[in-house]
Structure formats: structure tokens, C-alpha cells
PDB file of N, CA and C in Angstrom:
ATOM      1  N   UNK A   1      95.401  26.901 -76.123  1.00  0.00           N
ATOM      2  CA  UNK A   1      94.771  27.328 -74.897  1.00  0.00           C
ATOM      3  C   UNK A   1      93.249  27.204 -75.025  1.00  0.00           C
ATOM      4  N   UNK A   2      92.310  26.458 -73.992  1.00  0.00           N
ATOM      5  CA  UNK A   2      91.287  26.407 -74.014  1.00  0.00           C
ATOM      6  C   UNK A   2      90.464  27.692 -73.533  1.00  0.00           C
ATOM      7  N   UNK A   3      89.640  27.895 -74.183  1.00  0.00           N
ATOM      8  CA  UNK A   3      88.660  29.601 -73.955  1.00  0.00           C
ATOM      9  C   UNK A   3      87.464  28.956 -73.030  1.00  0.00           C
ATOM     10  N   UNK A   4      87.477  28.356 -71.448  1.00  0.00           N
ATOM     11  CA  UNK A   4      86.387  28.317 -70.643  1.00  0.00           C
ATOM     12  C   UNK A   4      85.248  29.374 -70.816  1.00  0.00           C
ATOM     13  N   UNK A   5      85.013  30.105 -71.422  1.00  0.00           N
ATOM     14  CA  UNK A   5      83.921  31.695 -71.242  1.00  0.00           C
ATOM     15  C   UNK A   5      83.847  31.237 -72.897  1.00  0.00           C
ATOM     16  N   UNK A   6      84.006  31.522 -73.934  1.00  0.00           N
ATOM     17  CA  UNK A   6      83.625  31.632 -74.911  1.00  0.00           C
ATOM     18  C   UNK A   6      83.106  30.138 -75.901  1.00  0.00           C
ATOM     19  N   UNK A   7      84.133  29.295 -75.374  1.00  0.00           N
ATOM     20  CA  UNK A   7      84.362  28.252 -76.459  1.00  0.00           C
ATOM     21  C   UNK A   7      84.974  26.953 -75.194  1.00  0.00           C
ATOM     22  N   UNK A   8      84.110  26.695 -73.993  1.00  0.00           N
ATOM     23  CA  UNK A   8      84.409  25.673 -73.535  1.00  0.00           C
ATOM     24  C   UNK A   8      84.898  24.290 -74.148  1.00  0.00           C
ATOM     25  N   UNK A   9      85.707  23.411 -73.858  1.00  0.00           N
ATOM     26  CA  UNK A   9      85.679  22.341 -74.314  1.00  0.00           C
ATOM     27  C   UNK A   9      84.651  21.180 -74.712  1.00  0.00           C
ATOM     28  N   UNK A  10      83.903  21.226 -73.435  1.00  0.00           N
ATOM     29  CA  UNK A  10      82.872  20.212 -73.505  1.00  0.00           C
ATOM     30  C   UNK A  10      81.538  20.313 -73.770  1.00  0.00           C
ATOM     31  N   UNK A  11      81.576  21.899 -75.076  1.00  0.00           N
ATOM     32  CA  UNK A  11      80.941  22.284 -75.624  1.00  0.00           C
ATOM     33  C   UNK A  11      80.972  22.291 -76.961  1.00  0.00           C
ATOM     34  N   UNK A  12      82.579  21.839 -77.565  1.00  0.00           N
ATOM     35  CA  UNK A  12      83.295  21.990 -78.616  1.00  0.00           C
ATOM     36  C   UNK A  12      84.289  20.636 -79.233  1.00  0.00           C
ATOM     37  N   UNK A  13      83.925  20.015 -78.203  1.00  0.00           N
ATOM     38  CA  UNK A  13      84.642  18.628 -78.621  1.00  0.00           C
ATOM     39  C   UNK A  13      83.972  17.203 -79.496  1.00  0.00           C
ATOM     40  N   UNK A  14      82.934  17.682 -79.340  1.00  0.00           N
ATOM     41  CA  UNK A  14      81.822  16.868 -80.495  1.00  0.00           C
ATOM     42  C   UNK A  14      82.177  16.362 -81.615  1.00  0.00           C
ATOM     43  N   UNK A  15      82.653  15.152 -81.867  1.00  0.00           N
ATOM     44  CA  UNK A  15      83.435  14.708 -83.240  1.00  0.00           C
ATOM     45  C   UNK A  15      82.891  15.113 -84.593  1.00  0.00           C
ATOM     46  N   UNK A  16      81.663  15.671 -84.280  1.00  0.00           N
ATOM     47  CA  UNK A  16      81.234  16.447 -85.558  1.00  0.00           C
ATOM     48  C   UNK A  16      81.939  17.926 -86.533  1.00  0.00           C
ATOM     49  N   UNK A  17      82.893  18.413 -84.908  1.00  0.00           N
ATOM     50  CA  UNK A  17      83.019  19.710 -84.476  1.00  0.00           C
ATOM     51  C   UNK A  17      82.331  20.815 -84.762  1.00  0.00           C
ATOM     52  N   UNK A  18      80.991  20.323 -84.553  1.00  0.00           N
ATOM     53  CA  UNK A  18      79.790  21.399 -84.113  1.00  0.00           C
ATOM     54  C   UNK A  18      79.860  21.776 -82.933  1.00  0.00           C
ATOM     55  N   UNK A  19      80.150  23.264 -82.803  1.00  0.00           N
ATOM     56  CA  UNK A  19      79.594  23.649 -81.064  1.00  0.00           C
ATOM     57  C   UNK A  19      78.449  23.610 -80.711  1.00  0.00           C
ATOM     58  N   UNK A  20      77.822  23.157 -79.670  1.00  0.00           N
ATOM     59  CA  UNK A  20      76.388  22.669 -79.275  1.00  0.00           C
ATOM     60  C   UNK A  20      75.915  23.821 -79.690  1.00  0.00           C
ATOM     61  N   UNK A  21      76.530  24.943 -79.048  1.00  0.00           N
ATOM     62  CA  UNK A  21      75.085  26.678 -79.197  1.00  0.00           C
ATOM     63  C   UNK A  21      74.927  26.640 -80.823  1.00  0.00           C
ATOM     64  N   UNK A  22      75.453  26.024 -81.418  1.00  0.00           N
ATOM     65  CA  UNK A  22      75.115  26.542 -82.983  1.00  0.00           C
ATOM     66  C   UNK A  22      73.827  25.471 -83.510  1.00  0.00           C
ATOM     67  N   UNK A  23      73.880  24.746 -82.758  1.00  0.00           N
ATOM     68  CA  UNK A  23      72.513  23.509 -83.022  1.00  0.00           C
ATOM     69  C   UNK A  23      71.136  23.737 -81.981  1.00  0.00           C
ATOM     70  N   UNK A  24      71.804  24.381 -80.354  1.00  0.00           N
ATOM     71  CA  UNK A  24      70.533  25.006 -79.444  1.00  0.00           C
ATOM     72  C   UNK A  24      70.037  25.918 -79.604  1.00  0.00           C
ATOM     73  N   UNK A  25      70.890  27.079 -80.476  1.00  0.00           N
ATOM     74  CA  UNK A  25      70.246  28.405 -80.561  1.00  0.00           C
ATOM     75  C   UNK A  25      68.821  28.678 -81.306  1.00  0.00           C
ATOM     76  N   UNK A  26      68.911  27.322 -82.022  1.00  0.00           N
ATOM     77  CA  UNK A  26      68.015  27.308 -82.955  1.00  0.00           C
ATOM     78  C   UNK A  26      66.220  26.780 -82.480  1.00  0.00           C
ATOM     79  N   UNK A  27      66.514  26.063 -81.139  1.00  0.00           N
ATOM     80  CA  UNK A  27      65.285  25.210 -80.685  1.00  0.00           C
ATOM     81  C   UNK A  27      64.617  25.934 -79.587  1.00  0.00           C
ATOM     82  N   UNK A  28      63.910  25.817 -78.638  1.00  0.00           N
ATOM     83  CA  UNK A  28      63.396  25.986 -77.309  1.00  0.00           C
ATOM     84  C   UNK A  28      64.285  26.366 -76.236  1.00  0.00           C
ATOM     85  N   UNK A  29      63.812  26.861 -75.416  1.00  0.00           N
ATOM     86  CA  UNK A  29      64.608  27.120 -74.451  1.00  0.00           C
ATOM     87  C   UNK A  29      64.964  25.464 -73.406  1.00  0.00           C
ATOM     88  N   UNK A  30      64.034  25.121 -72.955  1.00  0.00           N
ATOM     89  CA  UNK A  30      63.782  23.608 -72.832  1.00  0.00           C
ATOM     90  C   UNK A  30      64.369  22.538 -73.423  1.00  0.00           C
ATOM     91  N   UNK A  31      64.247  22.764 -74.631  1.00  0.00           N
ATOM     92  CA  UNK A  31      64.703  21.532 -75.391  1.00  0.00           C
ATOM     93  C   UNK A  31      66.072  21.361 -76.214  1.00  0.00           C
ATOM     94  N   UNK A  32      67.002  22.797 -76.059  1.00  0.00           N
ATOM     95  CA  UNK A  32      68.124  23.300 -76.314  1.00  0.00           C
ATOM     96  C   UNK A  32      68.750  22.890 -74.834  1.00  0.00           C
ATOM     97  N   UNK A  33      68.093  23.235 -73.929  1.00  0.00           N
ATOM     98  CA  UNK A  33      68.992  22.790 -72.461  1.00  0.00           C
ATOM     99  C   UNK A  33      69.128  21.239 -72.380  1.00  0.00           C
ATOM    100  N   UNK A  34      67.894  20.548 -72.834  1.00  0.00           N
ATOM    101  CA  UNK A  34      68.096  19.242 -72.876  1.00  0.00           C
ATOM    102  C   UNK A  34      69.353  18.524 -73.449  1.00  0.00           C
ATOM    103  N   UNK A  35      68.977  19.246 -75.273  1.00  0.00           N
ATOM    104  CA  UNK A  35      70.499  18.923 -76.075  1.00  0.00           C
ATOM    105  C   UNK A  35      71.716  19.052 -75.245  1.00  0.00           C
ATOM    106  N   UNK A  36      71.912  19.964 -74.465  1.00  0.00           N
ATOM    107  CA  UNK A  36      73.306  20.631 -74.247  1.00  0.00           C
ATOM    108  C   UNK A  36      73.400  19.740 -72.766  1.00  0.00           C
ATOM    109  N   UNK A  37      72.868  19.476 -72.327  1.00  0.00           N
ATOM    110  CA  UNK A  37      73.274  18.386 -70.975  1.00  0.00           C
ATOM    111  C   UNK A  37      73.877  16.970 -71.653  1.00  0.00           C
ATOM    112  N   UNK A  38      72.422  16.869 -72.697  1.00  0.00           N
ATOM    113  CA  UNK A  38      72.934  15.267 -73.078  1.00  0.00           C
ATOM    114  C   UNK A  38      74.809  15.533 -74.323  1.00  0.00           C
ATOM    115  N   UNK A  39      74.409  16.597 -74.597  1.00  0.00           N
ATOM    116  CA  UNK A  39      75.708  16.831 -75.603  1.00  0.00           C
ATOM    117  C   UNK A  39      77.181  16.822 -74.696  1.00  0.00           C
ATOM    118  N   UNK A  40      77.123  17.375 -73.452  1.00  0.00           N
ATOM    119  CA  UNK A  40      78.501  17.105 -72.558  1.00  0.00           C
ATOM    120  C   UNK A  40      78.293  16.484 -71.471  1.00  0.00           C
ATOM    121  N   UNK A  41      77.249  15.174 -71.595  1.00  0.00           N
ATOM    122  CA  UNK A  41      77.467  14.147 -70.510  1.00  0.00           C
ATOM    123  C   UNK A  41      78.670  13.783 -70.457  1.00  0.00           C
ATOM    124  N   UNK A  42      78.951  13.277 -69.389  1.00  0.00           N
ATOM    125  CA  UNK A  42      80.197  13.254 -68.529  1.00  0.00           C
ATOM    126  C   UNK A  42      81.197  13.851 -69.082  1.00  0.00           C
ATOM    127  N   UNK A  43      81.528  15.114 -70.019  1.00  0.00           N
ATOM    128  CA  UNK A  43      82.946  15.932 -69.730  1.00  0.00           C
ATOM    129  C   UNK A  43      82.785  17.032 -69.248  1.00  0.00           C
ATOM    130  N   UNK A  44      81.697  17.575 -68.205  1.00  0.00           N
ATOM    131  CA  UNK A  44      81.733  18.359 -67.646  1.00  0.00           C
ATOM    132  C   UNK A  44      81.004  18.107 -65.855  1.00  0.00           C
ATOM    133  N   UNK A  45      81.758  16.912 -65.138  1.00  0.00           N
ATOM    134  CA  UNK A  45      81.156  16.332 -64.507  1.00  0.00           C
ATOM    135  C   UNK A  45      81.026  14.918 -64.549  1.00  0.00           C
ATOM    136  N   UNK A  46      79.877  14.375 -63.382  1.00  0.00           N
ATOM    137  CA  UNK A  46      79.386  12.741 -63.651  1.00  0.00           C
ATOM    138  C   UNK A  46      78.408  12.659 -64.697  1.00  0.00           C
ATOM    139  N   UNK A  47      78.047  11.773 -65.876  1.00  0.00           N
ATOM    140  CA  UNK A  47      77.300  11.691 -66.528  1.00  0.00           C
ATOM    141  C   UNK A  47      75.975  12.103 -66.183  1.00  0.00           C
ATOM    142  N   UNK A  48      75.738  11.303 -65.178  1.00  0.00           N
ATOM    143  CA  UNK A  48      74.491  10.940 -64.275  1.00  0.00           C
ATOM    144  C   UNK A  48      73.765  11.972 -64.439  1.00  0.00           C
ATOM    145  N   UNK A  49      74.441  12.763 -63.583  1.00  0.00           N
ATOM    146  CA  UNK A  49      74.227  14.267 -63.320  1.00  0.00           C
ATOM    147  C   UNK A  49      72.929  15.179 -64.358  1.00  0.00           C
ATOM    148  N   UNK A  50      74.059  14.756 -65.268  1.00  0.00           N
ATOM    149  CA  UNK A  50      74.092  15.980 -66.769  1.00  0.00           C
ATOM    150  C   UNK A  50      72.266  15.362 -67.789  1.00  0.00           C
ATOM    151  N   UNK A  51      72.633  13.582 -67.567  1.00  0.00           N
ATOM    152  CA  UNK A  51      71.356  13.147 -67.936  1.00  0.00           C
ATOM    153  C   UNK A  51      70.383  13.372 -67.011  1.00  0.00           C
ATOM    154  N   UNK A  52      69.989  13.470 -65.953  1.00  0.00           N
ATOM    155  CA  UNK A  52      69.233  13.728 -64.840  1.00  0.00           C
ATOM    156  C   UNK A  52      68.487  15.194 -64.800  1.00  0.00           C
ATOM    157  N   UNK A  53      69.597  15.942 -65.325  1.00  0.00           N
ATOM    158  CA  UNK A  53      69.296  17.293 -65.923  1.00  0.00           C
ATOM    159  C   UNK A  53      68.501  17.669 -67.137  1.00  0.00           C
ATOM    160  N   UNK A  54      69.404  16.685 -68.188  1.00  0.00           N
ATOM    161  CA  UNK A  54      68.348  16.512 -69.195  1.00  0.00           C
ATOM    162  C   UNK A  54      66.922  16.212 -69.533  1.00  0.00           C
ATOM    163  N   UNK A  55      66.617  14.799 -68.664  1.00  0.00           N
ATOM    164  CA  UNK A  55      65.506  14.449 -68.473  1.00  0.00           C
ATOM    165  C   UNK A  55      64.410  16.223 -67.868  1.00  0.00           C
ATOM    166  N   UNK A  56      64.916  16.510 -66.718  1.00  0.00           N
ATOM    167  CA  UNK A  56      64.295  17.552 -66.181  1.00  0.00           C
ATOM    168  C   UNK A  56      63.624  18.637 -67.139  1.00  0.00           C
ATOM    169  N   UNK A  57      64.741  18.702 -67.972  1.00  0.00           N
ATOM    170  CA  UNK A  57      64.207  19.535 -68.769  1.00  0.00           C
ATOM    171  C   UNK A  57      62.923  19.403 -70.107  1.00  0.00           C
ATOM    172  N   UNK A  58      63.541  18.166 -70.460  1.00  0.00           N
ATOM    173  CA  UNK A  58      62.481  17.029 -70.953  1.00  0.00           C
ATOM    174  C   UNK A  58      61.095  17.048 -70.912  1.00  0.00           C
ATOM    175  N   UNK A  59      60.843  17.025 -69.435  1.00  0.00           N
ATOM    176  CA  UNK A  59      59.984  16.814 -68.463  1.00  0.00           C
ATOM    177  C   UNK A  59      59.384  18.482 -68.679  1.00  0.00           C
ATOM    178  N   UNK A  60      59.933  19.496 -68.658  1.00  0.00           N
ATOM    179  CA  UNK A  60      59.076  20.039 -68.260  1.00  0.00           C
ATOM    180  C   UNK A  60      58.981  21.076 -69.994  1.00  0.00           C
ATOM    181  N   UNK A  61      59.557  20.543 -70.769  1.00  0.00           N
ATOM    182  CA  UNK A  61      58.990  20.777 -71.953  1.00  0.00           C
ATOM    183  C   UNK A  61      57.859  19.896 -72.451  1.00  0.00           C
ATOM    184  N   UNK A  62      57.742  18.893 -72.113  1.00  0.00           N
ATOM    185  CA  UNK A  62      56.338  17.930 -72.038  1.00  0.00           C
ATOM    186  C   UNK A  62      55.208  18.515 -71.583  1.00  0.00           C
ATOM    187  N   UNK A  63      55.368  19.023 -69.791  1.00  0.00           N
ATOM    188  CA  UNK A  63      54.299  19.539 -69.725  1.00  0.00           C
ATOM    189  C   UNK A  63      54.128  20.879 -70.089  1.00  0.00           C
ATOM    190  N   UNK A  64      54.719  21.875 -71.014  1.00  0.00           N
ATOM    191  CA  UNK A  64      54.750  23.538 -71.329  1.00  0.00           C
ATOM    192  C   UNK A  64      53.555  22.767 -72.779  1.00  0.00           C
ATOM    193  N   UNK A  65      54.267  21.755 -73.633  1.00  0.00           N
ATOM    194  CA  UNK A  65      53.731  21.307 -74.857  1.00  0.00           C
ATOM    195  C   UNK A  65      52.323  21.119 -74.488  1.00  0.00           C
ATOM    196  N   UNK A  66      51.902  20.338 -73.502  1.00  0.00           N
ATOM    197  CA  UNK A  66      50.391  19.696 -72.591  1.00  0.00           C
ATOM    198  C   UNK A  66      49.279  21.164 -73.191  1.00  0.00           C
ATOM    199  N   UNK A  67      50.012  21.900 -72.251  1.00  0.00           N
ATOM    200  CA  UNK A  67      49.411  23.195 -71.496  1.00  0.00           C
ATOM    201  C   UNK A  67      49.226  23.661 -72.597  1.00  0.00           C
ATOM    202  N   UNK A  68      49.738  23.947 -74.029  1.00  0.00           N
ATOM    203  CA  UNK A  68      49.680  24.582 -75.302  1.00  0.00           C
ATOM    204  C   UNK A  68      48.361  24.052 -75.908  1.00  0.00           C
ATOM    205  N   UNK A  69      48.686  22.608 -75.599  1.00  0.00           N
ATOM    206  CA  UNK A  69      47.768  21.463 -76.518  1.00  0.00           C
ATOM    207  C   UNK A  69      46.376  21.823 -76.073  1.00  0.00           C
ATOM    208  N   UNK A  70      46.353  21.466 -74.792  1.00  0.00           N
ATOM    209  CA  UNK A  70      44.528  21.102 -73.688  1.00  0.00           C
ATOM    210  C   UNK A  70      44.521  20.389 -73.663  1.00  0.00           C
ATOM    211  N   UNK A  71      43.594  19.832 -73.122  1.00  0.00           N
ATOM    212  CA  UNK A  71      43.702  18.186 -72.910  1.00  0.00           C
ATOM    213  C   UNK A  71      43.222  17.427 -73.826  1.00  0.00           C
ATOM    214  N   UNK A  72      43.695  16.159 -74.156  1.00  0.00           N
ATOM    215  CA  UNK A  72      43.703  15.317 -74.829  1.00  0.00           C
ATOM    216  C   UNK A  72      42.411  14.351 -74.777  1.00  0.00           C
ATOM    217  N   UNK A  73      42.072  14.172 -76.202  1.00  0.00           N
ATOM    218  CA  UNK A  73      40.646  13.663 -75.979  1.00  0.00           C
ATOM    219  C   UNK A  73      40.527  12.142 -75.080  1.00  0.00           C
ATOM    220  N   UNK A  74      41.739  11.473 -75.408  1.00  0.00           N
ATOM    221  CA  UNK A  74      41.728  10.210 -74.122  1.00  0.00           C
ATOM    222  C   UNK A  74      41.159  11.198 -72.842  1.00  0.00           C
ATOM    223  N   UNK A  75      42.005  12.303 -72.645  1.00  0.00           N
ATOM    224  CA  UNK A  75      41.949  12.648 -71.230  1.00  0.00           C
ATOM    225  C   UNK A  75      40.409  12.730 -70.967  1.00  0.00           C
ATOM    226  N   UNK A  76      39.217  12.730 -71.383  1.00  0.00           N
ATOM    227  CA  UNK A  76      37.795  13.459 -72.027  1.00  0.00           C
ATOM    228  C   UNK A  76      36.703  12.166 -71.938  1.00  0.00           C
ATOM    229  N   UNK A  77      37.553  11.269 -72.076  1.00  0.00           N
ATOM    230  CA  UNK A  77      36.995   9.831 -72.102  1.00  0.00           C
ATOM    231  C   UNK A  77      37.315   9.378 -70.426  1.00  0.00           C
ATOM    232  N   UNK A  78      36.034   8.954 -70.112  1.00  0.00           N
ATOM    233  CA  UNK A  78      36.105   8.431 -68.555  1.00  0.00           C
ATOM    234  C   UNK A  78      35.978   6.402 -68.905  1.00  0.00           C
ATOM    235  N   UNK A  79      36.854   6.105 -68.239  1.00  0.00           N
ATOM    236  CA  UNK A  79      37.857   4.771 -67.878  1.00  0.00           C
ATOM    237  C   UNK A  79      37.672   4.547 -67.161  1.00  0.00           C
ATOM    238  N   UNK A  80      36.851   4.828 -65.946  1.00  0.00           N
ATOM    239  CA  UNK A  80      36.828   4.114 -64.687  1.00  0.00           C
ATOM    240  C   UNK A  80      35.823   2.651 -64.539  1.00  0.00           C
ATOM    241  N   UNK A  81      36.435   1.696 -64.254  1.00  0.00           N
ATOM    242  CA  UNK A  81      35.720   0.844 -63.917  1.00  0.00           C
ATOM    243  C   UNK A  81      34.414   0.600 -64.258  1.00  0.00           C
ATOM    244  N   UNK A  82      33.833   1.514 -63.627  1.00  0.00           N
ATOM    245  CA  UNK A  82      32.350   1.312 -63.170  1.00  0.00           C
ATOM    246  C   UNK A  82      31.490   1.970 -64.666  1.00  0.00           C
ATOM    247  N   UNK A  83      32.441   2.897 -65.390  1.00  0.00           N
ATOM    248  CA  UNK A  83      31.713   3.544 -66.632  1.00  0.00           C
ATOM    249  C   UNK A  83      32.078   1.841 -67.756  1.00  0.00           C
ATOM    250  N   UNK A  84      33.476   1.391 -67.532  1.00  0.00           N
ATOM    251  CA  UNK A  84      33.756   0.340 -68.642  1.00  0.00           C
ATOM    252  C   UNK A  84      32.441  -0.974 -68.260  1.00  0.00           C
ATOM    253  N   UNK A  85      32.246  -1.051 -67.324  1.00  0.00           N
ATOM    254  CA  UNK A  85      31.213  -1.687 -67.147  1.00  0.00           C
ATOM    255  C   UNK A  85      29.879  -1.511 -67.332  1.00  0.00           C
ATOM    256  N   UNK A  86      29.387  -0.480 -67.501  1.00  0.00           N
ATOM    257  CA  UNK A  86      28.450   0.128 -67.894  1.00  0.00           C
ATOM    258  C   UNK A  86      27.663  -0.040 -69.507  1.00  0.00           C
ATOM    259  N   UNK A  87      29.289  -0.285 -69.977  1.00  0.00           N
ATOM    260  CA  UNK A  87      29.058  -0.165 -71.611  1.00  0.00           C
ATOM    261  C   UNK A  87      28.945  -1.858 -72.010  1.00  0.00           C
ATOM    262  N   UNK A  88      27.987  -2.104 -72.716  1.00  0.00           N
ATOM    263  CA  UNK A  88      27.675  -3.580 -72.753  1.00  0.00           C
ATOM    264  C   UNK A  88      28.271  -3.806 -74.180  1.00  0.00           C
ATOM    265  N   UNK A  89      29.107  -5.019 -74.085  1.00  0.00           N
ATOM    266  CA  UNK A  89      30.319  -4.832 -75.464  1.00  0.00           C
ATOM    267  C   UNK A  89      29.335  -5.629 -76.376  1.00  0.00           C
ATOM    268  N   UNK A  90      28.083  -6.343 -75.930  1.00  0.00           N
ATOM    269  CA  UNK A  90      27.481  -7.062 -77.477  1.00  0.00           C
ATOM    270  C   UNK A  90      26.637  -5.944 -77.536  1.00  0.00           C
ATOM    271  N   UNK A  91      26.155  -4.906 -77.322  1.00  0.00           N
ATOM    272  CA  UNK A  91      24.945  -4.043 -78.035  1.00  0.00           C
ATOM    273  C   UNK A  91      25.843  -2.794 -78.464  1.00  0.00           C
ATOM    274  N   UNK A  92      26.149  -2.769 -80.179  1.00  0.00           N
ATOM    275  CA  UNK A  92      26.946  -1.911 -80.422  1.00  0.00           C
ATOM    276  C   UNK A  92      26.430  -0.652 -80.789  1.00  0.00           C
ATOM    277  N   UNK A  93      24.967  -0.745 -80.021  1.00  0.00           N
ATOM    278  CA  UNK A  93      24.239   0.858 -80.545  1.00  0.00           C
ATOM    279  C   UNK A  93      25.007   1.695 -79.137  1.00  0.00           C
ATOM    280  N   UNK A  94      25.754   1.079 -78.051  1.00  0.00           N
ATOM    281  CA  UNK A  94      26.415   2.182 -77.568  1.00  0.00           C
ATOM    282  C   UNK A  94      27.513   2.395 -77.463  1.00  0.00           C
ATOM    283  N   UNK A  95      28.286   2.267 -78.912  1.00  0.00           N
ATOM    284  CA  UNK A  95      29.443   3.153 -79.280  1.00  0.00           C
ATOM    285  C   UNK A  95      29.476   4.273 -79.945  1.00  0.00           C
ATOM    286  N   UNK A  96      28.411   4.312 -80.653  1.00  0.00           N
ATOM    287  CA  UNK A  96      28.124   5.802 -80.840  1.00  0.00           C
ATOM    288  C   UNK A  96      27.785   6.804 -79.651  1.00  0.00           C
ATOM    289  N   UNK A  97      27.857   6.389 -78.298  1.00  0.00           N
ATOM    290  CA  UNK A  97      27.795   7.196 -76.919  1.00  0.00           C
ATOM    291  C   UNK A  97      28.984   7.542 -76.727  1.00  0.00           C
ATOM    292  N   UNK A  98      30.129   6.903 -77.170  1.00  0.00           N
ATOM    293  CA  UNK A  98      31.055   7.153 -76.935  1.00  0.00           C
ATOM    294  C   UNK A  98      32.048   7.916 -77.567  1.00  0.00           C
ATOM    295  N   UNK A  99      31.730   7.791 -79.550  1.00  0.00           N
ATOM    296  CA  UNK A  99      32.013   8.568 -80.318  1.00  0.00           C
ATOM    297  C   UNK A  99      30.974   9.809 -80.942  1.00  0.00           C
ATOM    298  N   UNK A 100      30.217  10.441 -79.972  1.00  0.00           N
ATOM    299  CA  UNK A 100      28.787  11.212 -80.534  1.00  0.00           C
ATOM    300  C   UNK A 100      29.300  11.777 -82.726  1.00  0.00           C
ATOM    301  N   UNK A 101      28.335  11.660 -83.381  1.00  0.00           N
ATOM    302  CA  UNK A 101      28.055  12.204 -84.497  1.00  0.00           C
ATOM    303  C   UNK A 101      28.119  13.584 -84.143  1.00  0.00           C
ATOM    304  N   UNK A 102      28.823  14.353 -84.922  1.00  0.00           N
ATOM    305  CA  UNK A 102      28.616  16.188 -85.381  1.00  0.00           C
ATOM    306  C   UNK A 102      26.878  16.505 -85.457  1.00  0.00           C
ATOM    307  N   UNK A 103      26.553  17.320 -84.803  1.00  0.00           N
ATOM    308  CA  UNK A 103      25.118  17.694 -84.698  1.00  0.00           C
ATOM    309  C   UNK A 103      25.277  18.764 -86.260  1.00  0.00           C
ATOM    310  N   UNK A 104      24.200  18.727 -86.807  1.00  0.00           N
ATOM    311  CA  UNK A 104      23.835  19.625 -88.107  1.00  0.00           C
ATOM    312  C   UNK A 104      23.431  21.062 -87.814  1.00  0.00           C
ATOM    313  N   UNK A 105      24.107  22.122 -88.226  1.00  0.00           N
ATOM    314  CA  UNK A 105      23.633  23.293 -87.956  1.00  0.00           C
ATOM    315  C   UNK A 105      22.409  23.227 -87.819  1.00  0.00           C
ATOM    316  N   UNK A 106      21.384  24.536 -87.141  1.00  0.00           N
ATOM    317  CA  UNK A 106      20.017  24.636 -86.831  1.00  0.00           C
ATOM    318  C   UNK A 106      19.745  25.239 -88.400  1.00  0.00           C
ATOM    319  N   UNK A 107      18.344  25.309 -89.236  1.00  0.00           N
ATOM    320  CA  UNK A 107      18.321  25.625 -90.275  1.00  0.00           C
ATOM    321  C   UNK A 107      18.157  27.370 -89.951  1.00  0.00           C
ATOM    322  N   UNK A 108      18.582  27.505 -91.491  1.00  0.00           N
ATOM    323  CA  UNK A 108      18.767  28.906 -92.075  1.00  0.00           C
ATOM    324  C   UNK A 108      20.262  30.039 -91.627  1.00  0.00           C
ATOM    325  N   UNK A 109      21.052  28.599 -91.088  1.00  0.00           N
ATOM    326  CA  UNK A 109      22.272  29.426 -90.873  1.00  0.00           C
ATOM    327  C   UNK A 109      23.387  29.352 -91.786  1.00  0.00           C
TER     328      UNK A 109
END
């Protein structure tokens, strides 16, 4: 007899016979939901579905990770057009504008 409430099937049928919660309990809330969609694509449902779900979750453990991080020094660096043009690629005294040197403490500190 299959236990739907405790010990679903398509939670337990994993040729490993690992039950998923014993591998999600261990991760994110996010990234444990991810596992467990992609772990019973299509036997609980259309595949589609279950990956579509996954991704979602994916997705928004990406941006929780972002938000932890700050922004990223690419993000810090301006790319637009008009700055890449700006920067003249034979005079290489202005790449150091772009990578500034650590300023030296003020003395006596």
C-alpha cells in the first residue's frame, strides 16, 4: 500500500531509493523546492509543469543570492556606448581609469 501523506511515491521511487526530503532537508528553502520538482518530473503530473516550477524557483534563489551579494563589480562598470567610446584603446594611460590603484592611508594612521 502506497502512504500518499507520509512516503508518496513520486517522492520515493528514485532508483537510488533515496527519498527526496532526506537530500532537501538539508539545502535552502529555494533550492530544495527546485530539487524536489526536478526529482518527480512527470510522476506527479506533466513534466513541463514540474520543470517550469523548478526553474521558478531557480530564479528566485538567483535573485535572494544577488541581494546577499550587492552588486557586482561588472554591474559598477558603465558600458554604454558613448563611455566605450570615450576610452581611446591606443593610449593605455586610461586603463588605470578604469581599474583605479588602492589610495595609501593618510600618514600617522
Amino acid at each position: 500500500m502506497t502512504d500518499n501523506v507520509n512516503h508518496p511515491s513520486h517522492y520515493t521511487s528514485h532508483p537510488s531509493g533515496i527519498e527526496c526530503i532526506k537530500v532537501t532537508e538539508h539545502m535552502s528553502f529555494c533550492v530544495g523546492n527546485a530539487i524536489k520538482y526536478l526529482w518527480r518530473a512527470g510522476l506527479k503530473g506533466p513534466a513541463i509543469q514540474d520543470l517550469e516550477k523548478a526553474r521558478w524557483y531557480v530564479d528566485r534563489e538567483i535573485q535572494r543570492q544577488k541581494s546577499l551579494a550587492g552588486p557586482s563589480p561588472a554591474a559598477t562598470v558603465d558600458n554604454t556606448p558613448a563611455a566605450c567610446d570615450a576610452l581611446d584603446q591606443d593610449d593605455p594611460t586610461d586603463i588605470p581609469s578604469l581599474f583605479p590603484k588602492p589610495q595609501a592611508p593618510p600618514m600617522g594612521m
